[in-house]
C-alpha atoms as a PDB file:
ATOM      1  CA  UNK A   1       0.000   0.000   0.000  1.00  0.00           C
ATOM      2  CA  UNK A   2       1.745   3.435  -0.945  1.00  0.00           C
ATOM      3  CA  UNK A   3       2.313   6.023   1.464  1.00  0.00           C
ATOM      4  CA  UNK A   4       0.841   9.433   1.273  1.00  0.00           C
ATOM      5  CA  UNK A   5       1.746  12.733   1.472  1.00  0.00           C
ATOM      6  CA  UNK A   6       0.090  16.080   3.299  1.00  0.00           C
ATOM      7  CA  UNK A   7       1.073  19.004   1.541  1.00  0.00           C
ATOM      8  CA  UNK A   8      -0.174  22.489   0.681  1.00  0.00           C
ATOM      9  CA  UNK A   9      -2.184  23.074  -2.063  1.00  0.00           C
ATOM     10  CA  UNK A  10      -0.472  24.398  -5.493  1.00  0.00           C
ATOM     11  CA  UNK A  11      -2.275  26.511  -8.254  1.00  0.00           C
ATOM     12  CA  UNK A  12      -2.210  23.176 -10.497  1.00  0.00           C
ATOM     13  CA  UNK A  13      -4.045  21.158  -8.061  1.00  0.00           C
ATOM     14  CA  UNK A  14      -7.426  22.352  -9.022  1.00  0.00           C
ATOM     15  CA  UNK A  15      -8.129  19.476 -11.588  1.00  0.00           C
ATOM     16  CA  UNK A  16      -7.482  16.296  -9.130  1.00  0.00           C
ATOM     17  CA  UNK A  17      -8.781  18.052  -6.608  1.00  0.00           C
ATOM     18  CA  UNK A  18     -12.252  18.547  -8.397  1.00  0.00           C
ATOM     19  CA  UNK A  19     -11.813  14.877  -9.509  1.00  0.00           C
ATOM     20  CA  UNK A  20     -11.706  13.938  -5.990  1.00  0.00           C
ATOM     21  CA  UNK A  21     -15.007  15.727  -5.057  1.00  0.00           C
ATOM     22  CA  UNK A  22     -16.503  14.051  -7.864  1.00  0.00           C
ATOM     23  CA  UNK A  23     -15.714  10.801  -6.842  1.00  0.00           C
ATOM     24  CA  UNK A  24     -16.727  11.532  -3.576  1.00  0.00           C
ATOM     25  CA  UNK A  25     -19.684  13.443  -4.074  1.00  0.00           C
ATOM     26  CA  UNK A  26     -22.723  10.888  -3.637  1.00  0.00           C
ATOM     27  CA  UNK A  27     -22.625  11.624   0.519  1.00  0.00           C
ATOM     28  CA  UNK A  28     -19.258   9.916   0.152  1.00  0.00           C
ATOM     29  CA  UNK A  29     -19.385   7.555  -2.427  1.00  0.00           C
ATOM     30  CA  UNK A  30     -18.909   7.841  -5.777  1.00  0.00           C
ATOM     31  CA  UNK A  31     -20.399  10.630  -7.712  1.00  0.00           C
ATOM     32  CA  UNK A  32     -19.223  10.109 -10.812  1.00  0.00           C
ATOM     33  CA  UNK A  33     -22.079   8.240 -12.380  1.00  0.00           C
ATOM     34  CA  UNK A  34     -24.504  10.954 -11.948  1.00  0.00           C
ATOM     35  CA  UNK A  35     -22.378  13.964 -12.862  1.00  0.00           C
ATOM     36  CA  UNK A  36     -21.185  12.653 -16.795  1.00  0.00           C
ATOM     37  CA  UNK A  37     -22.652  15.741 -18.269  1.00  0.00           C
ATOM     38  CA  UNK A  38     -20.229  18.083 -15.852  1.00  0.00           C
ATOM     39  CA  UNK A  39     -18.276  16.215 -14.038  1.00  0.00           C
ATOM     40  CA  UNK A  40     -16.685  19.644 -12.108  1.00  0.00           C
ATOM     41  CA  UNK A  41     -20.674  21.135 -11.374  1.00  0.00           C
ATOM     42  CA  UNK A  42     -19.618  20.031  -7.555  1.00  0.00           C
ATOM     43  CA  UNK A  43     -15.931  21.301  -7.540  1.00  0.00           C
ATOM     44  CA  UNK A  44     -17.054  24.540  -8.755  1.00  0.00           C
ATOM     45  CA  UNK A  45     -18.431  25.032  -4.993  1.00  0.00           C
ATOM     46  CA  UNK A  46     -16.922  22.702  -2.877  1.00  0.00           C
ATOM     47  CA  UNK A  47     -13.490  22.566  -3.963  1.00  0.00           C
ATOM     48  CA  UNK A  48     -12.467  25.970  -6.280  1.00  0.00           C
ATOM     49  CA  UNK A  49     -13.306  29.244  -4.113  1.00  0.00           C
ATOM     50  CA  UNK A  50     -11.142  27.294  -1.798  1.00  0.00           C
ATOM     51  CA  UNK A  51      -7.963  26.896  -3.233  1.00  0.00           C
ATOM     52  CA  UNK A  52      -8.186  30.377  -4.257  1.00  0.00           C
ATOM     53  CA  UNK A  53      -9.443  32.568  -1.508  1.00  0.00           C
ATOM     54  CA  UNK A  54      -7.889  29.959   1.214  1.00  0.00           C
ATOM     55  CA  UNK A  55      -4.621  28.947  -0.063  1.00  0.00           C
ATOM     56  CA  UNK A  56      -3.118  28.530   3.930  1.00  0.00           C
ATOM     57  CA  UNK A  57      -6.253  26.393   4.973  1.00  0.00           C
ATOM     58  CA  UNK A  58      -6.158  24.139   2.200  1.00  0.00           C
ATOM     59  CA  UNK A  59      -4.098  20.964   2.132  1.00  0.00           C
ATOM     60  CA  UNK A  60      -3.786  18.073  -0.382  1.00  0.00           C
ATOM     61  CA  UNK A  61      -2.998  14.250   0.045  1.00  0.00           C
ATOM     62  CA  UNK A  62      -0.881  12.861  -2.614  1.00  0.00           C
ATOM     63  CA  UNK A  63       0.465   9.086  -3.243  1.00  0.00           C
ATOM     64  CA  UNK A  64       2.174   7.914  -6.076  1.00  0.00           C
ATOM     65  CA  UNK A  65      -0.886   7.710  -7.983  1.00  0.00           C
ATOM     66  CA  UNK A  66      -1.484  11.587  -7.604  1.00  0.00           C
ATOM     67  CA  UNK A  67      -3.973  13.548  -5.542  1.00  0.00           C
ATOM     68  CA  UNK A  68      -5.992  11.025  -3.419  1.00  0.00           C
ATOM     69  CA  UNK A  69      -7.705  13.644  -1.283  1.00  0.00           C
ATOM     70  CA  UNK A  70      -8.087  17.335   0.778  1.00  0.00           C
ATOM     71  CA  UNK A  71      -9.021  19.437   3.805  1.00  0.00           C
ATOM     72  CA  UNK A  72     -10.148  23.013   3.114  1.00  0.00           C
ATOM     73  CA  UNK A  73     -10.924  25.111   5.593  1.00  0.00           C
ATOM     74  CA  UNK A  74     -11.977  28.944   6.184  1.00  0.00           C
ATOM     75  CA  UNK A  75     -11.469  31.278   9.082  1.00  0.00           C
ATOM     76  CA  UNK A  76     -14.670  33.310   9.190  1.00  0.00           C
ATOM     77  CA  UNK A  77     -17.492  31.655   7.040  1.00  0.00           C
ATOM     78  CA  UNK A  78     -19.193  34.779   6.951  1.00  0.00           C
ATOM     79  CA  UNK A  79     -16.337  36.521   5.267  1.00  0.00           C
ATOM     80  CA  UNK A  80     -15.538  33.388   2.600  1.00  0.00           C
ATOM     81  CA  UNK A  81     -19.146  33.434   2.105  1.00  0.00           C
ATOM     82  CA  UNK A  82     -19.070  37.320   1.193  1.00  0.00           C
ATOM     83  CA  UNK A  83     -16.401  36.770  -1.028  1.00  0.00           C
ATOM     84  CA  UNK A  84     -17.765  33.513  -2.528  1.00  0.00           C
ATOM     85  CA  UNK A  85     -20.835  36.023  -3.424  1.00  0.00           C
ATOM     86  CA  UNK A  86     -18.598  38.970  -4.414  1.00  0.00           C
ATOM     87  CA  UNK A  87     -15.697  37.110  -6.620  1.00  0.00           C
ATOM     88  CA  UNK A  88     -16.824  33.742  -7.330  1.00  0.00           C
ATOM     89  CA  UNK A  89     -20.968  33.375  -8.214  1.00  0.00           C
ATOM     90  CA  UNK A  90     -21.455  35.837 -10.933  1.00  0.00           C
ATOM     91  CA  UNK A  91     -19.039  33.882 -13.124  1.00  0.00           C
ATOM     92  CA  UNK A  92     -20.917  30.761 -12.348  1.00  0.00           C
ATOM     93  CA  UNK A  93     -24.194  32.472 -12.753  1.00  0.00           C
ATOM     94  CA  UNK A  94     -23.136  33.787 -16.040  1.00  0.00           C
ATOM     95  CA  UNK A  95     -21.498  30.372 -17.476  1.00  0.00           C
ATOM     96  CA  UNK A  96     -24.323  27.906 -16.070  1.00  0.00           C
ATOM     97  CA  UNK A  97     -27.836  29.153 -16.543  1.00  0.00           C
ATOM     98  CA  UNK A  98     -30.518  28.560 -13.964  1.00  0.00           C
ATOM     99  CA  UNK A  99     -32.368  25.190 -14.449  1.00  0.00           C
ATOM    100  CA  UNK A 100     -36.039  25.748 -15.894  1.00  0.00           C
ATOM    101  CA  UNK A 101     -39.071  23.223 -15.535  1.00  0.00           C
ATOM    102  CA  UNK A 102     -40.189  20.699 -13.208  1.00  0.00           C
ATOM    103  CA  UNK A 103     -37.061  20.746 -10.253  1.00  0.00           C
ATOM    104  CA  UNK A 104     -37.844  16.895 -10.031  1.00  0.00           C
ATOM    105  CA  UNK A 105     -36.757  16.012 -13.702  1.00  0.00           C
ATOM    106  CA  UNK A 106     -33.887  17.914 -13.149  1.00  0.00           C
ATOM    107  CA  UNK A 107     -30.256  16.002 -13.298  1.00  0.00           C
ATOM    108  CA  UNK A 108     -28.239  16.112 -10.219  1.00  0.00           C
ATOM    109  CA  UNK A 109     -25.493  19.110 -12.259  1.00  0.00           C
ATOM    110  CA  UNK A 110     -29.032  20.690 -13.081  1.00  0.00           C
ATOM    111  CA  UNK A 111     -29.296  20.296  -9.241  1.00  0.00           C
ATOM    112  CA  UNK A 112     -26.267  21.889  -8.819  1.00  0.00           C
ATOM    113  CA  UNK A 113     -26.620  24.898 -11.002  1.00  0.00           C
ATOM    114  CA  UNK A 114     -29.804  25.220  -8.744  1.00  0.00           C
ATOM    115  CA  UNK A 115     -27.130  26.263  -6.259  1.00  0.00           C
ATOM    116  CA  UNK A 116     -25.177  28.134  -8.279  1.00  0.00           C
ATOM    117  CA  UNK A 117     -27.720  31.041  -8.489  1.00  0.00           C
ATOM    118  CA  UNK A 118     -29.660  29.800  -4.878  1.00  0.00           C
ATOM    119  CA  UNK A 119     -26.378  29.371  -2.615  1.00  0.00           C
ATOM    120  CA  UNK A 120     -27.224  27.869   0.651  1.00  0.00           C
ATOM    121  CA  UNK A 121     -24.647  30.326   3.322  1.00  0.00           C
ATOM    122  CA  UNK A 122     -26.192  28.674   6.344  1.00  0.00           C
ATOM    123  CA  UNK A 123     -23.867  28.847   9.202  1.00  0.00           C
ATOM    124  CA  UNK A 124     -25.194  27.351  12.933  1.00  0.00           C
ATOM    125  CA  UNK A 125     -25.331  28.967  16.078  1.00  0.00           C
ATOM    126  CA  UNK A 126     -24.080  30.243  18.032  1.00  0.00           C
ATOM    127  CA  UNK A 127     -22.282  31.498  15.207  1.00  0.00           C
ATOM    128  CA  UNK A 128     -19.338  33.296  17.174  1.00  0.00           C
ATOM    129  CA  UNK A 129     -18.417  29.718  18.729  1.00  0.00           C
ATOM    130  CA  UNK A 130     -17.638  28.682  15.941  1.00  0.00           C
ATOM    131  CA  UNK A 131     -16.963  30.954  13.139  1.00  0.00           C
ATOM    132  CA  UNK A 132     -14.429  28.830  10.943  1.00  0.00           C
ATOM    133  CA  UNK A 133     -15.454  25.653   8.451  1.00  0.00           C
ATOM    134  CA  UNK A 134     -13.772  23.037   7.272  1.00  0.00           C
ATOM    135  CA  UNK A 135     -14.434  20.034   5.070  1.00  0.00           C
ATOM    136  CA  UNK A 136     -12.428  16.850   3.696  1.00  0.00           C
ATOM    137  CA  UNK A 137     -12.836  14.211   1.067  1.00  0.00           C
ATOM    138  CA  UNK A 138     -10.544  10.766   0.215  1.00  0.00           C
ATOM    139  CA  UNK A 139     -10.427   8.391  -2.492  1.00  0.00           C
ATOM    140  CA  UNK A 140     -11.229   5.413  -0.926  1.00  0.00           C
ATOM    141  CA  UNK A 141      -7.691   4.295  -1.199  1.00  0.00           C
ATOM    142  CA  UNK A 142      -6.500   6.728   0.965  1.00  0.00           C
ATOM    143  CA  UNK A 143      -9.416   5.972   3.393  1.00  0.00           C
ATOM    144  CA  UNK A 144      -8.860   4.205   6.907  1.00  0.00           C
ATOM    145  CA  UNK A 145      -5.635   4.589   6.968  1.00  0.00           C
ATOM    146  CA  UNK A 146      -5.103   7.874   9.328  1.00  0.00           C
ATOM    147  CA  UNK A 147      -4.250  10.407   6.895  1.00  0.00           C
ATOM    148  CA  UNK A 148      -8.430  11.687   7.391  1.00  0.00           C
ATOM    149  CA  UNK A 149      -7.452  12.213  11.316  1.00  0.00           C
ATOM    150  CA  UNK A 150      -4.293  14.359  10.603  1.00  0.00           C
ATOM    151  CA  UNK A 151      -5.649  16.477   7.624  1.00  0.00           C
ATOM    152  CA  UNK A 152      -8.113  17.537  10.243  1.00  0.00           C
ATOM    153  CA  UNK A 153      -5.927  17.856  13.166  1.00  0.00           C
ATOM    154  CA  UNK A 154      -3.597  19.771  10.549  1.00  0.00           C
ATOM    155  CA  UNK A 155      -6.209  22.860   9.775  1.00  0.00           C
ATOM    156  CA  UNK A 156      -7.564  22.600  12.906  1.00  0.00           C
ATOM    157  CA  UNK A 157      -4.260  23.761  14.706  1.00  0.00           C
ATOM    158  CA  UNK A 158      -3.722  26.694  12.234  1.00  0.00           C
ATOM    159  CA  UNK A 159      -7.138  27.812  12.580  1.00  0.00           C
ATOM    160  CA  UNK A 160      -7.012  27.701  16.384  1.00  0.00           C
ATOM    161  CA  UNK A 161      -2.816  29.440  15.688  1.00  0.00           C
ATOM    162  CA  UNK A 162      -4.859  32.291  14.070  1.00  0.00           C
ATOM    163  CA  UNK A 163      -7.148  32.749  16.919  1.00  0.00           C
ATOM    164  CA  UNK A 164     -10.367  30.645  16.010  1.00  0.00           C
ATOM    165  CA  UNK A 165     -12.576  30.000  18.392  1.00  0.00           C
ATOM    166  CA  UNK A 166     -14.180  26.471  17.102  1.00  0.00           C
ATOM    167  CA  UNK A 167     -14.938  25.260  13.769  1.00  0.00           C
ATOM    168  CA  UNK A 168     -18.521  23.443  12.101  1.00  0.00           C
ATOM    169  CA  UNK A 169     -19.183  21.391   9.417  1.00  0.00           C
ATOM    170  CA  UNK A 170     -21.828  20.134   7.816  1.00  0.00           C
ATOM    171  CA  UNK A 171     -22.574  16.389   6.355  1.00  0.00           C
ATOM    172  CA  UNK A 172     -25.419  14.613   4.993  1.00  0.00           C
ATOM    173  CA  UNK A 173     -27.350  13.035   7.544  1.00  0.00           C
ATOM    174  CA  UNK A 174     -26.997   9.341   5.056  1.00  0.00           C
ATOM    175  CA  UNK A 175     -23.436   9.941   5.082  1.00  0.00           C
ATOM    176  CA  UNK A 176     -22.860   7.444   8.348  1.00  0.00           C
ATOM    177  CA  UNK A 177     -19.376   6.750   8.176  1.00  0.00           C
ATOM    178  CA  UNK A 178     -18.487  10.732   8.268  1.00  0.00           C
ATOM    179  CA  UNK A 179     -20.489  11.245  11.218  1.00  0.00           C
ATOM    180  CA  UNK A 180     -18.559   8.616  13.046  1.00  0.00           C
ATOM    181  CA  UNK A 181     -15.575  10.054  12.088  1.00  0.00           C
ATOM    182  CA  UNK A 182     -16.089  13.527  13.247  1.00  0.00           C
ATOM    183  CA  UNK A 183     -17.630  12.324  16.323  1.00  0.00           C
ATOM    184  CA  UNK A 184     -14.015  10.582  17.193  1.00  0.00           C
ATOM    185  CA  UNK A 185     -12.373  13.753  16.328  1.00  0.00           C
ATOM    186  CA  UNK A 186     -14.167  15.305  19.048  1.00  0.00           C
ATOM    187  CA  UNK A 187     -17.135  17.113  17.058  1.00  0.00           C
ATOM    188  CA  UNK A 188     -20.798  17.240  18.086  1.00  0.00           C
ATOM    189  CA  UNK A 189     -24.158  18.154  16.900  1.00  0.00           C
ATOM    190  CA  UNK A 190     -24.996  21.286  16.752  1.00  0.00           C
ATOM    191  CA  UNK A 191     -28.427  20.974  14.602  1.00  0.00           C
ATOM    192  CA  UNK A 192     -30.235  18.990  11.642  1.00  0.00           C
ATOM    193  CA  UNK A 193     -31.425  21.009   9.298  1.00  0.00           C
ATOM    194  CA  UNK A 194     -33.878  19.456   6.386  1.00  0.00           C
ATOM    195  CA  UNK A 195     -35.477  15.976   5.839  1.00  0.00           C
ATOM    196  CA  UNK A 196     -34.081  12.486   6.896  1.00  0.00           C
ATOM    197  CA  UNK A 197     -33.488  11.884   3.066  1.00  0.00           C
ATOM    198  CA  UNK A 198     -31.496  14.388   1.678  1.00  0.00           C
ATOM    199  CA  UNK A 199     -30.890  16.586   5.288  1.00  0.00           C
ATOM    200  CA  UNK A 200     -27.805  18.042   6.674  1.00  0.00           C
ATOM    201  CA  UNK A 201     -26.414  17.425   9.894  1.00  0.00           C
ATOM    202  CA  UNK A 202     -23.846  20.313  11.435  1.00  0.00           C
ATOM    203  CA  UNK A 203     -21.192  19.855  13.604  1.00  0.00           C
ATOM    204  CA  UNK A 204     -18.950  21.584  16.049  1.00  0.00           C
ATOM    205  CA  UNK A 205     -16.078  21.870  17.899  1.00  0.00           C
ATOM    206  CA  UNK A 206     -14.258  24.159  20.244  1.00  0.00           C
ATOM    207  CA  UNK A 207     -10.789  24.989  19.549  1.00  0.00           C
ATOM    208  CA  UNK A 208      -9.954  26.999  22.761  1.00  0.00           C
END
């Protein structure tokens, strides 16, 4: 089994990272059957404003193979957020139309543009306990193995170096395995917001 690496991101990490939320993003498993039409609709959000407006909160796991996964992180979600809506949307709004007709026919990208122009900025409270966000994806070769635990650990430090006071996340509520896992990193519920289906579940943590 090859050993990986934690580094900092690089400008030319924005393709394999994207391919990694792809593959990840079915709550986890792999996405890339329902995204064929666009298979960077989710990177656009989850992966891209990142990289770019959070270049020291945003690491990348690399084996021999190439990128196998990433933590990305923000400081204040209400100022990435601001950004996000300042510097990043209009572009998407302009390159990927809003999705017309019957919101049930649509395809999960269609989905996605959905969110391009209807961006969910939902942050829990109480908000000043835990301004900063972070999130993490692995190939599932990487998975298991520790590397999950450390990313974390990683961003978590700098974020608490820089004077955070805790940090949230949010995962689907089908997604099992990642709620285990942040519960063993020390994380707990902070609220459930939409159905049992398709809901979210956020999660915090102090850092002082």
């Amino acid at each position: 089994m090859n050993e990986c690496i934690i580094r900092g991101s690089r400008p030319g990490d924005k393709p394999a990272a994207y391919y990694v939320c792809l593959k990840t993003g079915d709550s986890g498993r792999d996405g890339e059957p329902f995204y064929r039409e666009d298979p960077d609709a989710l990177g656009r959000i989850y992966v891209g404003p990142y990289l770019v407006f959070e270049p020291g909160l945003s690491l990348i796991l690399e084996d021999d193979q190439g990128v196998c996964g990433y933590a990305l992180g923000a400081f204040d979600s209400r100022s990435f957020y601001a950004r996000y809506e300042a510097e990043w949307r209009p572009a998407l709004c302009a390159r990927f139309p809003a999705p017309q007709g019957d919101p049930s026919q649509w395809t999960r990208a269609q989905q996605v543009y959905h969110g391009y122009h209807h961006p969910d900025y939902y942050c829990p409270e109480p908000y000043q306990d835990y301004p900063s966000h972070m999130h993490i994806d692995l190939l599932e070769r990487a998975q298991g193995r520790g590397y999950g635990r450390r990313m974390m650990e990683q961003i978590m430090s700098e974020l608490r170096q820089r004077g955070s006071p805790g940090v949230h996340l949010g995962v689907s509520v089908v997604n099992t395995p990642a709620l285990g896992f942040y519960q063993r990193l020390g994380f707990r519920e902070l609220i459930r917001v939409g159905s049992e289906v398709d809901g979210c579940v956020y999660m915090g943590k102090s850092l002082i």
